[in-house]
C-alpha atoms as a PDB file:
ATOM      1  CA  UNK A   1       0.292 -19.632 -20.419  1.00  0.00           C
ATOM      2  CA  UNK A   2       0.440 -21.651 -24.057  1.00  0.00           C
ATOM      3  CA  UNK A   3       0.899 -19.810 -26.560  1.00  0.00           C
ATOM      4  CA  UNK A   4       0.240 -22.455 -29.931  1.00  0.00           C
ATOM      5  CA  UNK A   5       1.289 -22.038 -33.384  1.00  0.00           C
ATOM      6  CA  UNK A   6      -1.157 -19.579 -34.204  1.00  0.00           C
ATOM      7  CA  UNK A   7      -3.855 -20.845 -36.770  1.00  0.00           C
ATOM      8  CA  UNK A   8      -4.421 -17.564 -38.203  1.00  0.00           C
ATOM      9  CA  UNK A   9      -0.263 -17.595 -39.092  1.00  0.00           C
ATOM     10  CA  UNK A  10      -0.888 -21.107 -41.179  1.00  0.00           C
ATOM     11  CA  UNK A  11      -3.876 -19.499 -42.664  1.00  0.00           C
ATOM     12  CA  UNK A  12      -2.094 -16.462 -44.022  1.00  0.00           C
ATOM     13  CA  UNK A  13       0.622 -18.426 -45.222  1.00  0.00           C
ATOM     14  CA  UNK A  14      -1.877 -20.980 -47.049  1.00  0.00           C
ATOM     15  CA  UNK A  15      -3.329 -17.886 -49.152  1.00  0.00           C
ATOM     16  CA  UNK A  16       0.039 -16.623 -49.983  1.00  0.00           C
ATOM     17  CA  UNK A  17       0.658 -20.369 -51.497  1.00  0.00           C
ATOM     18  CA  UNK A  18      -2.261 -20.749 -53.153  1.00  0.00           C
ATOM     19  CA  UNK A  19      -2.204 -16.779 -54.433  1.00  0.00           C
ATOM     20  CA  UNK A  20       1.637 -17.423 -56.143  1.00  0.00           C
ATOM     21  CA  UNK A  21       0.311 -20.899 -57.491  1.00  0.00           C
ATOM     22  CA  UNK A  22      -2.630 -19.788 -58.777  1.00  0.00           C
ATOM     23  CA  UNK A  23      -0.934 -16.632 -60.427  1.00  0.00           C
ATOM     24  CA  UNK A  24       1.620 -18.753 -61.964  1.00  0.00           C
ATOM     25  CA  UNK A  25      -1.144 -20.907 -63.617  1.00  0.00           C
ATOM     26  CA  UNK A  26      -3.069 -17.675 -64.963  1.00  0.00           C
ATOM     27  CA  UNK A  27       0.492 -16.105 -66.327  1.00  0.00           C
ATOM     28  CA  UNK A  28       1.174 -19.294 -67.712  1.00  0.00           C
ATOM     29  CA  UNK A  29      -1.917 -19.164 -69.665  1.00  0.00           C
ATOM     30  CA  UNK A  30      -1.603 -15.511 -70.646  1.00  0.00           C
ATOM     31  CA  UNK A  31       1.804 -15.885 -71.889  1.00  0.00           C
ATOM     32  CA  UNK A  32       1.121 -19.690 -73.994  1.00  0.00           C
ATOM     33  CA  UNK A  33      -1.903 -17.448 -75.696  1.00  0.00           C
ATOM     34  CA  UNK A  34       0.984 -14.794 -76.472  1.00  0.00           C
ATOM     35  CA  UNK A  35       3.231 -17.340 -77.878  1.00  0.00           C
ATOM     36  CA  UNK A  36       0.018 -18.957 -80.469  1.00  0.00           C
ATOM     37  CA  UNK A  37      -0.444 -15.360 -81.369  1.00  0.00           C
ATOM     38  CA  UNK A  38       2.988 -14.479 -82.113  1.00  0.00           C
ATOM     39  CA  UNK A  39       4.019 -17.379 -83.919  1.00  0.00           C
ATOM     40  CA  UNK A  40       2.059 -16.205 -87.365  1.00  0.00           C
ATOM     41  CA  UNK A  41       1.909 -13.013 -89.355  1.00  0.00           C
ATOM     42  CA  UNK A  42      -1.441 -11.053 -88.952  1.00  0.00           C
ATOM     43  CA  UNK A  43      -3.109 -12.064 -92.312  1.00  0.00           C
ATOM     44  CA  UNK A  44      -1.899 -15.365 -91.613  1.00  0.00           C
ATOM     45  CA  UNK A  45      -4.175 -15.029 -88.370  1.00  0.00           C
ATOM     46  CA  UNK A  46      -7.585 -13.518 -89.835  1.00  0.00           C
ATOM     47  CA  UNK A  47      -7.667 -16.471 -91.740  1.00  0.00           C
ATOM     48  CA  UNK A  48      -7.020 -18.839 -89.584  1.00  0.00           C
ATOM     49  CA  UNK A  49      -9.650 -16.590 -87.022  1.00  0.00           C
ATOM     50  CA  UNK A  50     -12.218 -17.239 -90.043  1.00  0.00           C
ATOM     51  CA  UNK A  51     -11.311 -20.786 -90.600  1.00  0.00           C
ATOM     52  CA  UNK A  52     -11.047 -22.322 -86.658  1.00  0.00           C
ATOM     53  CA  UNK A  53     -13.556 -19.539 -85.490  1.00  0.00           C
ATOM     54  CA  UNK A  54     -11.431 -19.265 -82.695  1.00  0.00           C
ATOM     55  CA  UNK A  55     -10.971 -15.519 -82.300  1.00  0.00           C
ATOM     56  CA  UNK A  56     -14.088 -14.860 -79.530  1.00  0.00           C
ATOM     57  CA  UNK A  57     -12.791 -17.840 -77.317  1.00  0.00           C
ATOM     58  CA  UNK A  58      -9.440 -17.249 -77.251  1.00  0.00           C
ATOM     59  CA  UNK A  59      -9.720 -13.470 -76.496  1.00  0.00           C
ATOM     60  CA  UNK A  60     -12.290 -14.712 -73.521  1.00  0.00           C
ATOM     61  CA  UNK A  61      -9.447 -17.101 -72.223  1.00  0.00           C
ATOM     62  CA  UNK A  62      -7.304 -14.199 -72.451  1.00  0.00           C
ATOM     63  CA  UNK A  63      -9.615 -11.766 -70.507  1.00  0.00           C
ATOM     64  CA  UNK A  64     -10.797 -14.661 -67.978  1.00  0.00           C
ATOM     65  CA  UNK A  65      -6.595 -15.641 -67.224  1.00  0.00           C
ATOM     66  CA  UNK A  66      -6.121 -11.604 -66.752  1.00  0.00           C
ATOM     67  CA  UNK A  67      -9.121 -11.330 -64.392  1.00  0.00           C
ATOM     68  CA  UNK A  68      -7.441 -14.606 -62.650  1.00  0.00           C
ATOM     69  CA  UNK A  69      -4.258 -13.057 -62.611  1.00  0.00           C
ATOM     70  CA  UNK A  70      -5.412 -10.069 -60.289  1.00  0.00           C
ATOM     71  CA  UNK A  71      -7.890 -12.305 -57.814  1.00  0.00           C
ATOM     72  CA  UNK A  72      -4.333 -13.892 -57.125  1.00  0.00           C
ATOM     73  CA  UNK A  73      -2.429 -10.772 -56.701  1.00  0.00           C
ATOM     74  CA  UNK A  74      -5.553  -9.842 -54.005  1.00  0.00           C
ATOM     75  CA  UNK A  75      -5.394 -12.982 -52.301  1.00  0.00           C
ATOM     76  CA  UNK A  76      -1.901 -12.787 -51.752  1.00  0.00           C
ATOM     77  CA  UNK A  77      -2.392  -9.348 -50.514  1.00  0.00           C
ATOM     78  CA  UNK A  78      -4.851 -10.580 -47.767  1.00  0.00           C
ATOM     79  CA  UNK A  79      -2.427 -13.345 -46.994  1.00  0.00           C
ATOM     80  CA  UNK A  80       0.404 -10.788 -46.340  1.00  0.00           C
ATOM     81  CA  UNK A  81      -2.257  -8.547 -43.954  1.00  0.00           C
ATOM     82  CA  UNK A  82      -3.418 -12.051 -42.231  1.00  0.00           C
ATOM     83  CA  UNK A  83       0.152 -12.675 -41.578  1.00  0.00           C
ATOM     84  CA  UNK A  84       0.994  -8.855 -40.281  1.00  0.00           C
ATOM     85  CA  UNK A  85      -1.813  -9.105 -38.087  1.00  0.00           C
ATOM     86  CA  UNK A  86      -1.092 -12.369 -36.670  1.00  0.00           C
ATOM     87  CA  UNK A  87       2.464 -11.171 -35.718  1.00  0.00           C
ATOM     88  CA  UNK A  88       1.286  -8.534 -34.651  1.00  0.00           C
ATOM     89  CA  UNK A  89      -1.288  -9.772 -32.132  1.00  0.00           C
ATOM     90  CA  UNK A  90       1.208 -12.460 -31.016  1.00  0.00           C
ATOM     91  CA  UNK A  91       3.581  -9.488 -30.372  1.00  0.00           C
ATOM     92  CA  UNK A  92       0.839  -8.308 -28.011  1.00  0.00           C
ATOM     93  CA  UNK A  93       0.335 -10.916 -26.064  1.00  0.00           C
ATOM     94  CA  UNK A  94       4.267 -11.727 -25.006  1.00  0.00           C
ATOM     95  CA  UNK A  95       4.599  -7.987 -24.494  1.00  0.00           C
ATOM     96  CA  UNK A  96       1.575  -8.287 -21.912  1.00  0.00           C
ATOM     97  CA  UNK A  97       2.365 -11.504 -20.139  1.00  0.00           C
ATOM     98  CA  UNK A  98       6.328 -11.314 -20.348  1.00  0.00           C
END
């Protein structure tokens, strides 16, 4: 008996990647939009909200990088359970055949 590499193993470990990269991007954004927020006094940023009308979008990008931040921390989630699994099962199988 064969026993390959396990494509469900590469799968789980391929949505752990992509779950870290993609919440490093999203924290990235989050904490730039902190930075451009910090960087004035509050007056100093009403006006500028009423001058750039920039308030609406930036508070969207805010909202849309937090929602982006949890879909990551999910798909890494399912990544680790892929990856249990697939031990698991492959566990299994030399138990039965050994």
């Amino acid at each position: 008996m064969q026993i390959s590499g396990g494509s469900a193993y590469y799968a789980g470990l391929s949505a752990i990647q992509s779950g870290v990269a993609r919440a490093d991007q999203a924290a990235s954004q989050i904490a730039s939009s902190a930075v451009d927020r910090s960087t004035t006094n509050q007056s100093t940023v009403s006006q500028a909200d009423r001058l750039f009308s920039v308030d609406r979008s930036q508070q969207q990008n805010l909202a849309g990088s937090s929602v982006e931040l949890v879909q990551a921390k999910v798909q890494v989630e399912a990544g680790v359970k892929v990856e249990k699994a697939s031990d698991e099962m492959l566990g299994t199988l030399i138990d039965t055949y050994a």
